[in-house]
C-alpha atoms as a PDB file:
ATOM      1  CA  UNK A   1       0.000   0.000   0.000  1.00  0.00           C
ATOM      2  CA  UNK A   2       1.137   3.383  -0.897  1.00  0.00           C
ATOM      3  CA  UNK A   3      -0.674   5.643   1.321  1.00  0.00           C
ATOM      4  CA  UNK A   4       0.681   5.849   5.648  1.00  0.00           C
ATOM      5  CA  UNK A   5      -0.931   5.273   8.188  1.00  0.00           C
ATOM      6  CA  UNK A   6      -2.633   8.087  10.584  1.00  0.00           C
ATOM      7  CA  UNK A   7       0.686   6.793  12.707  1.00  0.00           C
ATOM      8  CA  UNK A   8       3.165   7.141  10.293  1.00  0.00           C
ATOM      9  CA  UNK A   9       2.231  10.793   9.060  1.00  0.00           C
ATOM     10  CA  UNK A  10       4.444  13.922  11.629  1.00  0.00           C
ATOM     11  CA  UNK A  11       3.417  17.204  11.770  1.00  0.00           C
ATOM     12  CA  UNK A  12       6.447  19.369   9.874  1.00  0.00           C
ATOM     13  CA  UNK A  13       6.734  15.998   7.250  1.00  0.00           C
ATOM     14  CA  UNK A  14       7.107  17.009   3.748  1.00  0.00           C
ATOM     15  CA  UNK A  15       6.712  15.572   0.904  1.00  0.00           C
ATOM     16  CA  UNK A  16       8.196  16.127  -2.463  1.00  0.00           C
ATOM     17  CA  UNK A  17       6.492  13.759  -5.010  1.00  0.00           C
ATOM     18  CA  UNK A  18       8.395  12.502  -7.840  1.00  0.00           C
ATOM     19  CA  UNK A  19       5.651  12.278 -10.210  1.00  0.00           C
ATOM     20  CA  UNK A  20       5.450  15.835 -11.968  1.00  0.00           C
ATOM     21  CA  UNK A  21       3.032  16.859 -15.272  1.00  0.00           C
ATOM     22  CA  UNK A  22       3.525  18.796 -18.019  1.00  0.00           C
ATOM     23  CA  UNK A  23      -0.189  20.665 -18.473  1.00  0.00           C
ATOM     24  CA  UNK A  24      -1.863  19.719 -22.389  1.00  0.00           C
ATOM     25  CA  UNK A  25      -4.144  22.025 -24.326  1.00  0.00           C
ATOM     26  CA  UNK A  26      -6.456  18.535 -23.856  1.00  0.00           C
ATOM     27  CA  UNK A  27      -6.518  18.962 -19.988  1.00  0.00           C
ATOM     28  CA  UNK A  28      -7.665  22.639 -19.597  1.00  0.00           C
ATOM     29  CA  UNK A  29      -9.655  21.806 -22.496  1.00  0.00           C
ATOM     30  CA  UNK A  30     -11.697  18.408 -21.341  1.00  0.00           C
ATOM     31  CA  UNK A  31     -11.343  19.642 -18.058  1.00  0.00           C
ATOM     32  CA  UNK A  32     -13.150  22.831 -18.467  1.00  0.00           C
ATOM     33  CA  UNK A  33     -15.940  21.745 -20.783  1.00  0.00           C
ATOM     34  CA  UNK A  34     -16.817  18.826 -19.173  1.00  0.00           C
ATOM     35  CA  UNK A  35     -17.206  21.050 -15.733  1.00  0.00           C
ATOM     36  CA  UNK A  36     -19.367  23.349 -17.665  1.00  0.00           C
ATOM     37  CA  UNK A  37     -17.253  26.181 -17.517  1.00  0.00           C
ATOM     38  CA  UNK A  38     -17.498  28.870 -20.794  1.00  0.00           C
ATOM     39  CA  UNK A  39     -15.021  31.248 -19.160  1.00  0.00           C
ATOM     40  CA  UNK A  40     -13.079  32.437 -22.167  1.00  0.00           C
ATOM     41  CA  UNK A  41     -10.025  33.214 -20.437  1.00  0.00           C
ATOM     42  CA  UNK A  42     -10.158  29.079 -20.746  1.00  0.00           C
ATOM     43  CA  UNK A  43     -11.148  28.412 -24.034  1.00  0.00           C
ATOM     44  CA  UNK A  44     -10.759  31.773 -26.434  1.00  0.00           C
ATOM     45  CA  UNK A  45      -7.679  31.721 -27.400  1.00  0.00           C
ATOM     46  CA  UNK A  46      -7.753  35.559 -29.300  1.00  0.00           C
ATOM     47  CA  UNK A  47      -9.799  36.715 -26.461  1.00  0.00           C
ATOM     48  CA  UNK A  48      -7.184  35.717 -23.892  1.00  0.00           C
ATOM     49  CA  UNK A  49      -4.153  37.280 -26.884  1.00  0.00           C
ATOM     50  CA  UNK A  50      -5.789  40.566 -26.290  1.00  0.00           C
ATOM     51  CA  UNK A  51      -6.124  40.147 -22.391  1.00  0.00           C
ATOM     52  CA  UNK A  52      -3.202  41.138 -19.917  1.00  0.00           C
ATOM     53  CA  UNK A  53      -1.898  37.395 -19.634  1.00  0.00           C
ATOM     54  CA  UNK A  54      -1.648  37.264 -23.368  1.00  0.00           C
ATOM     55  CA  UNK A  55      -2.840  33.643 -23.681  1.00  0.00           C
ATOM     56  CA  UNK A  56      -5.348  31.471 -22.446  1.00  0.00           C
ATOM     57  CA  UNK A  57      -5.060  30.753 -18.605  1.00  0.00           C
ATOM     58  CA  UNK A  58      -5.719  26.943 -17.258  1.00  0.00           C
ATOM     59  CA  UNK A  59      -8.728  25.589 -15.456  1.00  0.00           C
ATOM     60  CA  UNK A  60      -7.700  26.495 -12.057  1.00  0.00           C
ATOM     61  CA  UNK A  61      -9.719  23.671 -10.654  1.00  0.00           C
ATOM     62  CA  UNK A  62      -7.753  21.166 -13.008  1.00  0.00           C
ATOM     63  CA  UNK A  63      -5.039  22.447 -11.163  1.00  0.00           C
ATOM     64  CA  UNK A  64      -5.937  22.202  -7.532  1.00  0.00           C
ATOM     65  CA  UNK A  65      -6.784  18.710  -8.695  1.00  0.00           C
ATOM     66  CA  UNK A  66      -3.681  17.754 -10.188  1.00  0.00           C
ATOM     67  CA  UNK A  67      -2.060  19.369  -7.176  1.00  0.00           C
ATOM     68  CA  UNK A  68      -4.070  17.151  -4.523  1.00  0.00           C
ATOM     69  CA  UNK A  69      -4.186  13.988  -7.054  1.00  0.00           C
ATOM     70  CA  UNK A  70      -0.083  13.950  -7.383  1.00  0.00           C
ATOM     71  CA  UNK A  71       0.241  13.781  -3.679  1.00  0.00           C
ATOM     72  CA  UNK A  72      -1.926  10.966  -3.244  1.00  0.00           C
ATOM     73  CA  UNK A  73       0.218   8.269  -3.682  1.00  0.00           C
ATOM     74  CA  UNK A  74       2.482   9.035  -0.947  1.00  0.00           C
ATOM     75  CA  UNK A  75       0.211  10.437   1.248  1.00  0.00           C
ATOM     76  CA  UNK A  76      -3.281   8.693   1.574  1.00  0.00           C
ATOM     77  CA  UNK A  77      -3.614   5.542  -1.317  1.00  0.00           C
ATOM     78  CA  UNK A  78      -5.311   3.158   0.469  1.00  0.00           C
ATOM     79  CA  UNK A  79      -5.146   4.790   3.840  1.00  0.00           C
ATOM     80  CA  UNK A  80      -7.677   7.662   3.542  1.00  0.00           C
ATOM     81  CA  UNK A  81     -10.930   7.441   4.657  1.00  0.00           C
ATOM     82  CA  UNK A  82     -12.626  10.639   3.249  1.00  0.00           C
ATOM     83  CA  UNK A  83     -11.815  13.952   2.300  1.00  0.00           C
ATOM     84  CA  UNK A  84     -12.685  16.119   4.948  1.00  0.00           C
ATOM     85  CA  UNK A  85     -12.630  19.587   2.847  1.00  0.00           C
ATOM     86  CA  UNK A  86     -10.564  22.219   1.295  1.00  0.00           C
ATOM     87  CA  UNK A  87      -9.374  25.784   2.774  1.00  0.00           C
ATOM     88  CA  UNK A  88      -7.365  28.714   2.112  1.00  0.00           C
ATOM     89  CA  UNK A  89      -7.139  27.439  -1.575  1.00  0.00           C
ATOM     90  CA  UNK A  90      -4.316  30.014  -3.483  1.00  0.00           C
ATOM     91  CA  UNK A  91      -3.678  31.057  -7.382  1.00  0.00           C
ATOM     92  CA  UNK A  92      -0.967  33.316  -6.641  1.00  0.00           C
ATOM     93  CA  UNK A  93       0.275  32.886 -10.229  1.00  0.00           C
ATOM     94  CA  UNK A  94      -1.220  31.603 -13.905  1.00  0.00           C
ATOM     95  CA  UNK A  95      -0.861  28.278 -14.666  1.00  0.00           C
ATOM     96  CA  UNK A  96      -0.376  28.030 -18.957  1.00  0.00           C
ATOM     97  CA  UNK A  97      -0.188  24.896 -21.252  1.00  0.00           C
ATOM     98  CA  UNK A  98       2.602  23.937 -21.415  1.00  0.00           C
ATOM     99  CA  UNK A  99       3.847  24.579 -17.491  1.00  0.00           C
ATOM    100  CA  UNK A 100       5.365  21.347 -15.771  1.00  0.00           C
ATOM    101  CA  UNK A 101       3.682  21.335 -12.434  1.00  0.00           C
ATOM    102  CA  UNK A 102       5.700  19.417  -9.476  1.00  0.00           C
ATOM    103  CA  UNK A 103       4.064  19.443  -6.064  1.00  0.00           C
ATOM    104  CA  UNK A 104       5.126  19.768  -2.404  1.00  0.00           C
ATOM    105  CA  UNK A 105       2.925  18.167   0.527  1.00  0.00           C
ATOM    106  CA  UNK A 106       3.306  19.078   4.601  1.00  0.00           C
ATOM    107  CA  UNK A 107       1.580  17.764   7.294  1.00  0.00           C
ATOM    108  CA  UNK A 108       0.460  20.629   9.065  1.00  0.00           C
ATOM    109  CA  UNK A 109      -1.911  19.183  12.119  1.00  0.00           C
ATOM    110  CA  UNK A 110      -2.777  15.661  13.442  1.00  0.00           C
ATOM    111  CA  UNK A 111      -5.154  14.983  15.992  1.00  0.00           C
ATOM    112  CA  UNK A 112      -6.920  11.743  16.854  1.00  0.00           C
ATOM    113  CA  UNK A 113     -10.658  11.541  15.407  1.00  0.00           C
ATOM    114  CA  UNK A 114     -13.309  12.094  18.639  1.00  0.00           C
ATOM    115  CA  UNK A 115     -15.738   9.919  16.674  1.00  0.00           C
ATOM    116  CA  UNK A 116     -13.908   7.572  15.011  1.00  0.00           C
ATOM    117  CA  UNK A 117     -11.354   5.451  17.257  1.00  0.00           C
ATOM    118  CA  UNK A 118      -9.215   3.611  14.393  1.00  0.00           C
ATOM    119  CA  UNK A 119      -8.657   6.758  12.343  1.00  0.00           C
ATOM    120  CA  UNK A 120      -7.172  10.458  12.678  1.00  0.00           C
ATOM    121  CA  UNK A 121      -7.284  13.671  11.207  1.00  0.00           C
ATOM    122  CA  UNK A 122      -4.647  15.175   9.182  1.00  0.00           C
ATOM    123  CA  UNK A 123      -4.292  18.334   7.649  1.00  0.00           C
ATOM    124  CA  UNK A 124      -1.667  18.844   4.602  1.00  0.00           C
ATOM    125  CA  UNK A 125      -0.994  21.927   2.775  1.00  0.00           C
ATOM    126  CA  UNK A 126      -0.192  21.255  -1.147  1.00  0.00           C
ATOM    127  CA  UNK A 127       1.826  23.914  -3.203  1.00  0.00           C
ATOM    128  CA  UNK A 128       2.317  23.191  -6.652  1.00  0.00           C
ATOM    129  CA  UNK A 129       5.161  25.128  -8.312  1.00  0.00           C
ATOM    130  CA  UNK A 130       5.949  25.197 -11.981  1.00  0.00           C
ATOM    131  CA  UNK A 131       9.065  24.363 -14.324  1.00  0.00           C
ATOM    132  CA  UNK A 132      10.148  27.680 -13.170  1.00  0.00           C
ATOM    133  CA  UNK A 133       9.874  27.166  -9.218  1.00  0.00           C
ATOM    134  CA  UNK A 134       7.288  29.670  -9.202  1.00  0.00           C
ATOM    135  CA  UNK A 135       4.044  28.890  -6.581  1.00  0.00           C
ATOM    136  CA  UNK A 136       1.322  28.461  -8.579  1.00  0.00           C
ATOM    137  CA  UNK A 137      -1.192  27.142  -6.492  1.00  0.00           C
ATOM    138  CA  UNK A 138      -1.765  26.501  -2.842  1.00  0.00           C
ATOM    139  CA  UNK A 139      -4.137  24.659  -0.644  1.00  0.00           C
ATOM    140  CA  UNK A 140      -4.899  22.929   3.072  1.00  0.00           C
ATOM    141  CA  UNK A 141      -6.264  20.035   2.721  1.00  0.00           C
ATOM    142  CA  UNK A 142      -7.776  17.844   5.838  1.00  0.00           C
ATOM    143  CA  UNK A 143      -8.911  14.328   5.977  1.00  0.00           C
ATOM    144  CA  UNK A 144     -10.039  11.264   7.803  1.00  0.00           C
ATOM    145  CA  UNK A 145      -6.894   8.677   7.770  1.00  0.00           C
ATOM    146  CA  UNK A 146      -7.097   5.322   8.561  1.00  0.00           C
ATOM    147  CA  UNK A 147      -4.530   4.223  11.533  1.00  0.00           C
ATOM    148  CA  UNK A 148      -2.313   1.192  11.285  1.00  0.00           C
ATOM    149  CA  UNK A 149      -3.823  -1.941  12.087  1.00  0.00           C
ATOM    150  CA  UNK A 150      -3.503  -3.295  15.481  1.00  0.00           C
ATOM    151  CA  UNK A 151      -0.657  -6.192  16.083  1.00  0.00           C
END
């Protein structure tokens, strides 16, 4: 299993996951239609030429996502229990077509679940930074993670 266990996670742990992904026209592209979204700065390409990014901007759901979806495998495959929610979720830069995103995880918090005695609470933040090491998106994430089982 690739995900840890509730036990195995320390606050101040970070995670830099190997997998990274260069961003296709066909992501922002599926992505953003099949979420309903006619924004043009995501689909008009000489709408966005004019505009003061000067090309069309990616989904920026597709990339808090991506950013949570990378860090799954060393984080919470096969260990999570739910996704508790999503805070203080950050753009502070464009992501393009073309970017290669690479993400960072940190534990942040870990407390023991009142309600549910073979599982904890964890809270990572993700930032996901592109081929130029600039942070492109940000979030906290918490969850419900199952602990180890008993020997």
């Amino acid at each position: 299993m690739a995900g840890l266990w509730f036990e195995q996670l320390e606050v101040g742990q970070v995670f830099r996951h190997d997998m990274r992904r260069t961003v296709t026209e066909t992501d922002n592209l599926l992505f953003t239609t099949l979420t309903h979204n006619p924004a043009a700065l995501h689909l008009d390409a000489e709408y966005m030429a004019k505009s003061d990014f000067g090309k069309i901007i990616v989904n920026s759901t597709f990339t808090l996502g991506l950013m949570v979806g990378i860090s799954v495998g060393d984080t919470t495959l096969g260990t999570a229990v739910a996704n508790l929610g999503w805070d203080e979720v950050r753009f502070p830069a464009p992501v393009y077509v073309g970017d290669t995103l690479r993400i960072e995880t940190e534990v942040v918090d870990l407390r023991e679940s009142k309600s549910r005695p073979t599982a904890g609470i964890v809270t990572f933040v993700h930032r996901a930074y592109n081929q130029d090491d600039v942070l492109v998106a940000s979030c906290k994430r918490t969850g419900l993670q199952h602990k180890g089982p008993a020997d």
